[in-house]
C-alpha atoms as a PDB file:
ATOM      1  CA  UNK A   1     154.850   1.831  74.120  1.00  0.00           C
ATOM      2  CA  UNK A   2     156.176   5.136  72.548  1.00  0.00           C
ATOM      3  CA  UNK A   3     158.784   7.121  74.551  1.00  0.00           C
ATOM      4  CA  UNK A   4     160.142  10.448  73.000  1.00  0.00           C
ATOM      5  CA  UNK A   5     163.741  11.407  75.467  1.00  0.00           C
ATOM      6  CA  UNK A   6     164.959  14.755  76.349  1.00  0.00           C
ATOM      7  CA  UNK A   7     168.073  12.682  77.841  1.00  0.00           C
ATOM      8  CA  UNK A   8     169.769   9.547  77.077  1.00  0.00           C
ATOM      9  CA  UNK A   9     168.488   5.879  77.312  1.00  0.00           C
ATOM     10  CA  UNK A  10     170.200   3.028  78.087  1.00  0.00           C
ATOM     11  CA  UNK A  11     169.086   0.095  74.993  1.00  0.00           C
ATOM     12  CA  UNK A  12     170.132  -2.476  77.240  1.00  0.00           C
ATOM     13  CA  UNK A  13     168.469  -1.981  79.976  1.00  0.00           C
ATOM     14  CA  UNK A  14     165.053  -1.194  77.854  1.00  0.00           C
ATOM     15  CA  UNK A  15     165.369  -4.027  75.706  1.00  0.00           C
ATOM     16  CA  UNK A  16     165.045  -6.203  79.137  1.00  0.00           C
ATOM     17  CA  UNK A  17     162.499  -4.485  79.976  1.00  0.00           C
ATOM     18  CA  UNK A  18     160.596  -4.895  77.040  1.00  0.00           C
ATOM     19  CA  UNK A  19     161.534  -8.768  76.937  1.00  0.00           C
ATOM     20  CA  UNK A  20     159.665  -8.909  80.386  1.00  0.00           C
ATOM     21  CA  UNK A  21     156.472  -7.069  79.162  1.00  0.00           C
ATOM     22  CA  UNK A  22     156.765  -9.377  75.984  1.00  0.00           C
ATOM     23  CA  UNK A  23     157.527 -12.781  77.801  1.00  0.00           C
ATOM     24  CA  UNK A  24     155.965 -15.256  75.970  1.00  0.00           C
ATOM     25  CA  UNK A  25     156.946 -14.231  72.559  1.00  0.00           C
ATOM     26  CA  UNK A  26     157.966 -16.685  70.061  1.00  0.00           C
ATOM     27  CA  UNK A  27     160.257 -13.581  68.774  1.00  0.00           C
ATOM     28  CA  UNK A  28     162.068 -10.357  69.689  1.00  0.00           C
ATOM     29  CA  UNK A  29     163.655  -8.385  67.302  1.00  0.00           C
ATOM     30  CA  UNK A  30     165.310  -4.862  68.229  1.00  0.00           C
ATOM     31  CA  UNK A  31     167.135  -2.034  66.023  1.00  0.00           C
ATOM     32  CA  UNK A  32     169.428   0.393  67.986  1.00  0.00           C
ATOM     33  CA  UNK A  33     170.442   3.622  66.230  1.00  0.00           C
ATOM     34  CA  UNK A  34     173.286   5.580  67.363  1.00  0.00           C
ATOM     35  CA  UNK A  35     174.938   9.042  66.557  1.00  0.00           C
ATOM     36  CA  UNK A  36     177.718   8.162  63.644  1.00  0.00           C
ATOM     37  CA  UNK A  37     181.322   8.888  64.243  1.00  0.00           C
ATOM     38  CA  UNK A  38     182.128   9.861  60.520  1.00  0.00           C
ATOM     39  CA  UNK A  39     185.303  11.658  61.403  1.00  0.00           C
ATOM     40  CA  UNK A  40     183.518  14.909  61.185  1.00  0.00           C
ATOM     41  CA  UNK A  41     180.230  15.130  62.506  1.00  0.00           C
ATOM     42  CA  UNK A  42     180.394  16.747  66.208  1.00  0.00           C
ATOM     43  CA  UNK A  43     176.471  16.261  67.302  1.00  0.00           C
ATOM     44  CA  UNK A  44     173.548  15.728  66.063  1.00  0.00           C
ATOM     45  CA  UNK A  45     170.208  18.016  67.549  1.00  0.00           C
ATOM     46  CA  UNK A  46     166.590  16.420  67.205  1.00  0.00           C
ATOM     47  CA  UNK A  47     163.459  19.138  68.052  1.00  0.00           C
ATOM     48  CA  UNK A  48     159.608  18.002  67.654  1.00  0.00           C
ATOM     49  CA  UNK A  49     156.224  19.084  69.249  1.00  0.00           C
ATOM     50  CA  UNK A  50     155.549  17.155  72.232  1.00  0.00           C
ATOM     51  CA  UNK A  51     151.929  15.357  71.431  1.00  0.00           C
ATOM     52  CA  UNK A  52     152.353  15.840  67.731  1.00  0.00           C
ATOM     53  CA  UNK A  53     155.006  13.809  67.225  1.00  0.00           C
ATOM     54  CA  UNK A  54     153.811  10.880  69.823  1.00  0.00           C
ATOM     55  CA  UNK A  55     150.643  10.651  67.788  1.00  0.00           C
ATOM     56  CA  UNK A  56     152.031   9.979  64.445  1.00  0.00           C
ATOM     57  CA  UNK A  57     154.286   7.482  65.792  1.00  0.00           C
ATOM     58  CA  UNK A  58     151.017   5.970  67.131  1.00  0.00           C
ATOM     59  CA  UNK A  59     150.112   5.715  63.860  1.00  0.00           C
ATOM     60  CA  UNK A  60     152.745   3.878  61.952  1.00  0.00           C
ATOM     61  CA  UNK A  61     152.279   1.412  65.361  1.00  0.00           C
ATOM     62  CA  UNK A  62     148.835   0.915  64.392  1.00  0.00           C
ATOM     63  CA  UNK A  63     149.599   0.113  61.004  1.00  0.00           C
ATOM     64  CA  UNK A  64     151.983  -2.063  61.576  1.00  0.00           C
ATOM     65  CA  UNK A  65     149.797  -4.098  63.898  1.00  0.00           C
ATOM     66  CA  UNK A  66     146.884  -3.881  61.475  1.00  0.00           C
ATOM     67  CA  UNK A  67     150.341  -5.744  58.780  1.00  0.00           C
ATOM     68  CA  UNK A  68     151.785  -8.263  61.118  1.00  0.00           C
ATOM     69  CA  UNK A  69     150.859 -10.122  64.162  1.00  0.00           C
ATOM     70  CA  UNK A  70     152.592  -8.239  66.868  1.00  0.00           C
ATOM     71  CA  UNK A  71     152.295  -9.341  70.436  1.00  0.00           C
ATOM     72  CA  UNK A  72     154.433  -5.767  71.842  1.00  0.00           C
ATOM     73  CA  UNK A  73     156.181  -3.481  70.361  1.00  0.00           C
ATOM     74  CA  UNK A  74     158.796  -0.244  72.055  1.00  0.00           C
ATOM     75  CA  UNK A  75     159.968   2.692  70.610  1.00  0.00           C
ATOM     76  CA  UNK A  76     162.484   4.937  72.688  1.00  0.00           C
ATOM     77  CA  UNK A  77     163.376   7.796  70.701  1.00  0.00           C
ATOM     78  CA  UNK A  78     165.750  11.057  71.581  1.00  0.00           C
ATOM     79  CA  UNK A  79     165.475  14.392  71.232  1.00  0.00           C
ATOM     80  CA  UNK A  80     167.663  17.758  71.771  1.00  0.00           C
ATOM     81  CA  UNK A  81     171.743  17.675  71.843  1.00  0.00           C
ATOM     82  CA  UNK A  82     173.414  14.365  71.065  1.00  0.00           C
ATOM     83  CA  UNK A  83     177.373  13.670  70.684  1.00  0.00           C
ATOM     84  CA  UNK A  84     179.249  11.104  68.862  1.00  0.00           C
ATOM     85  CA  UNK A  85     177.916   7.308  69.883  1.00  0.00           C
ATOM     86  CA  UNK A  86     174.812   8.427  71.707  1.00  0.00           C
ATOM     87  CA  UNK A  87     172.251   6.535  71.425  1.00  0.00           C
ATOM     88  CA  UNK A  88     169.275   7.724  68.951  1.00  0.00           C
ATOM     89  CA  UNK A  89     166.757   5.355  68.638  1.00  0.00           C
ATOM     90  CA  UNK A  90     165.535   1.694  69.843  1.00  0.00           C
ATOM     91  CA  UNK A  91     162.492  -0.354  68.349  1.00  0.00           C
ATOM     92  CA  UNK A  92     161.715  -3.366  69.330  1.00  0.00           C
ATOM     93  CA  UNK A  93     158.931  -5.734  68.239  1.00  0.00           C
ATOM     94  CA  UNK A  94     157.487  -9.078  69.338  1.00  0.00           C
ATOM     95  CA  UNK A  95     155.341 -11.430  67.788  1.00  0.00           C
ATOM     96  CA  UNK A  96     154.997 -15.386  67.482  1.00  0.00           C
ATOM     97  CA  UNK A  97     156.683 -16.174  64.816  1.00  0.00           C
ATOM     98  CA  UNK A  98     160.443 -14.395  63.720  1.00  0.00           C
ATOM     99  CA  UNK A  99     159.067 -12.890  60.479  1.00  0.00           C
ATOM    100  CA  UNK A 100     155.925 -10.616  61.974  1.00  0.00           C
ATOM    101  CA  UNK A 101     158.539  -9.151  64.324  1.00  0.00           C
ATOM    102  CA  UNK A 102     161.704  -8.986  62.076  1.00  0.00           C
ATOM    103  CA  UNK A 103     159.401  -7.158  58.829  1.00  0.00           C
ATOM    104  CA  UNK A 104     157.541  -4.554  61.883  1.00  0.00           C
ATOM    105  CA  UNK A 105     160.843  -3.871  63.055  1.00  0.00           C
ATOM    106  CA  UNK A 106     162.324  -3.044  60.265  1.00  0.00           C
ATOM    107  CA  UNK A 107     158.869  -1.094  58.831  1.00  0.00           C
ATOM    108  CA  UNK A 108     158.571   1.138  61.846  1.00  0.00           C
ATOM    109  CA  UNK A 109     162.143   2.034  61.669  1.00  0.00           C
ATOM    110  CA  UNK A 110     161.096   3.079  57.858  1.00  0.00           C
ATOM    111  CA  UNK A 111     158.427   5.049  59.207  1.00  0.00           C
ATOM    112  CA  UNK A 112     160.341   6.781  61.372  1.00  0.00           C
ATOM    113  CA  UNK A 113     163.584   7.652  59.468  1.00  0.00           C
ATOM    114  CA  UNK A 114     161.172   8.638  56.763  1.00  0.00           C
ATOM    115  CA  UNK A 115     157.977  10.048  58.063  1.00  0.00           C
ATOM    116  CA  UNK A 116     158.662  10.871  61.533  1.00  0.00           C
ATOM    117  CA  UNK A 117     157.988  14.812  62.480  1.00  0.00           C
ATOM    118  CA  UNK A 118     161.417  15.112  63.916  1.00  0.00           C
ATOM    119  CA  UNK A 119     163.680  18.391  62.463  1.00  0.00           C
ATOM    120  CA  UNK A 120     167.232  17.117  62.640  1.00  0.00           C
ATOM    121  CA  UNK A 121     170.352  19.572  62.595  1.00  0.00           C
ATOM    122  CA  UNK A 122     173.910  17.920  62.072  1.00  0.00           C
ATOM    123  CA  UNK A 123     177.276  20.038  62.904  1.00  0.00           C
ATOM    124  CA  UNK A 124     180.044  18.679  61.085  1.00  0.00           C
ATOM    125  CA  UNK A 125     183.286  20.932  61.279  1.00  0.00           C
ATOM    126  CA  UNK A 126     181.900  23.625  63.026  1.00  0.00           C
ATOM    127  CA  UNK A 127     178.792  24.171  60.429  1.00  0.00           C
ATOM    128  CA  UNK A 128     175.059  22.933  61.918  1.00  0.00           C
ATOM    129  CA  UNK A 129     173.129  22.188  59.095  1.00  0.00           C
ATOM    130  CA  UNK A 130     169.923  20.918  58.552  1.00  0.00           C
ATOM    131  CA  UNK A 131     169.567  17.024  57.445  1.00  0.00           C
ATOM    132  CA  UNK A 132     166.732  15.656  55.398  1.00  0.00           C
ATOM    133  CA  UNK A 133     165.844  11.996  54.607  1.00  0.00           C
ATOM    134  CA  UNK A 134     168.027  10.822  52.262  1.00  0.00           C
ATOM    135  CA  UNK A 135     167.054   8.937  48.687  1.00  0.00           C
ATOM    136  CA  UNK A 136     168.001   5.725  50.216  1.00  0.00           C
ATOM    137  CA  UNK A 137     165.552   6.371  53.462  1.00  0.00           C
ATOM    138  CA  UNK A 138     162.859   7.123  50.877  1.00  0.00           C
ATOM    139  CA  UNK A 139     163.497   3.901  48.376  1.00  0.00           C
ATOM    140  CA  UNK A 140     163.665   1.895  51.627  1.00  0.00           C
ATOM    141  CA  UNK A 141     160.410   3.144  52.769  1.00  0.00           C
ATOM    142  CA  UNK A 142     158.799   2.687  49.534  1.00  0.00           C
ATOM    143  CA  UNK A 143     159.227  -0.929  49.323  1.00  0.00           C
ATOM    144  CA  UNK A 144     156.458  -1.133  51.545  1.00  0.00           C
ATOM    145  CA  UNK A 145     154.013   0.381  49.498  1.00  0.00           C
ATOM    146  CA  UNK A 146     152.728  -2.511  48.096  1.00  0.00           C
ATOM    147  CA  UNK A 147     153.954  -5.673  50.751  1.00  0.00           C
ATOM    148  CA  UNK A 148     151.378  -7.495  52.353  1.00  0.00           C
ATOM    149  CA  UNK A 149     148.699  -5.507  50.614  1.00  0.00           C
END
C-alpha cells in the first residue's frame, strides 16, 4: 500500500493497522521520519505530481519484492507544509523471517530519500531553500547496487 498525504498521519495508529493486514508475519519492521528540530529549520514543504510520483514508488515496491520475501509492505508519505516534529514518512515491511523485512525496509527508505520525485524546500532562518539528496543519501543508496544480485 502506497499513500502520498496532503495532511498529517498518525505512525501509530498506521503501524497497527498495517500489523493487522500483515498478521501472520514472522517480522515487522517500520522506519518513521520526522521534520528535524536543528535549532534553525522552521518547515519543511514537499510538492510532487499526483500519479507520477505513486507510480515510481510502485516501482521500488516491486523491486524490492522481486529482492526479498515480503509478505506486506506500507508507505505513508507527506506532502505540502510541515513544521518542526511532523511526521514525514513511515515504511513498514513484513516478511517471515527478520532479515527480508529489516534489508526492504531499509532499501525502500533508500529509494525514496534518493530517487523519489518529491521537490523539497527547507526554510531555515527565514530563507526557503531548495534541498537535494545529500552525498550520504546517495552512498547509502548505492550499496545496493550490487546486494543480492
Amino acid at each position: 500500500m502506497i499513500r502520498i498525504l496532503d495532511k498529517g498521519f498518525d505512525p501509530d495508529f498506521e503501524l497497527a493497522e498495517f500489523q493487522k493486514r500483515a498478521f501472520g508475519a514472522g517480522a515487522i519492521v517500520s522506519f518513521t521520519g520526522w521534520v528535524r528540530d536543528d535549532g534553525a529549520t522552521e518547515s519543511l514543504s514537499l510538492s510532487h505530481y499526483e500519479g507520477f510520483t505513486e507510480t515510481h514508488i510502485k516501482g521500488f515496491v516491486e523491486c524490492a519484492k522481486s529482492r526479498w520475501a515480503l509478505q506486506e509492505s506500507l508507505i505513508v508519505h507527506r506532502v505540502g507544509k510541515m513544521s518542526v516534529g511532523t511526521p514525514i514518512v513511515l515504511v513498514a515491511t513484513a516478511s517471515v523471517h527478520r532479515r527480508d523485512a529489516f534489508e526492504a525496509c531499509d532499501f525502500l527508505m533508500d529509494k525514496l530519500k534518493s530517487e523519489a520525485p518529491f521537490w523539497k524546500q527547507e526554510t531555515k532562518s527565514g530563507e526557503t531553500v531548495w534541498v537535494e539528496p545529500r552525498q550520504q543519501d546517495k552512498s547509502d543508496l548505492k550499496r545496493w547496487d550490487n546486494a543480492r544480485d
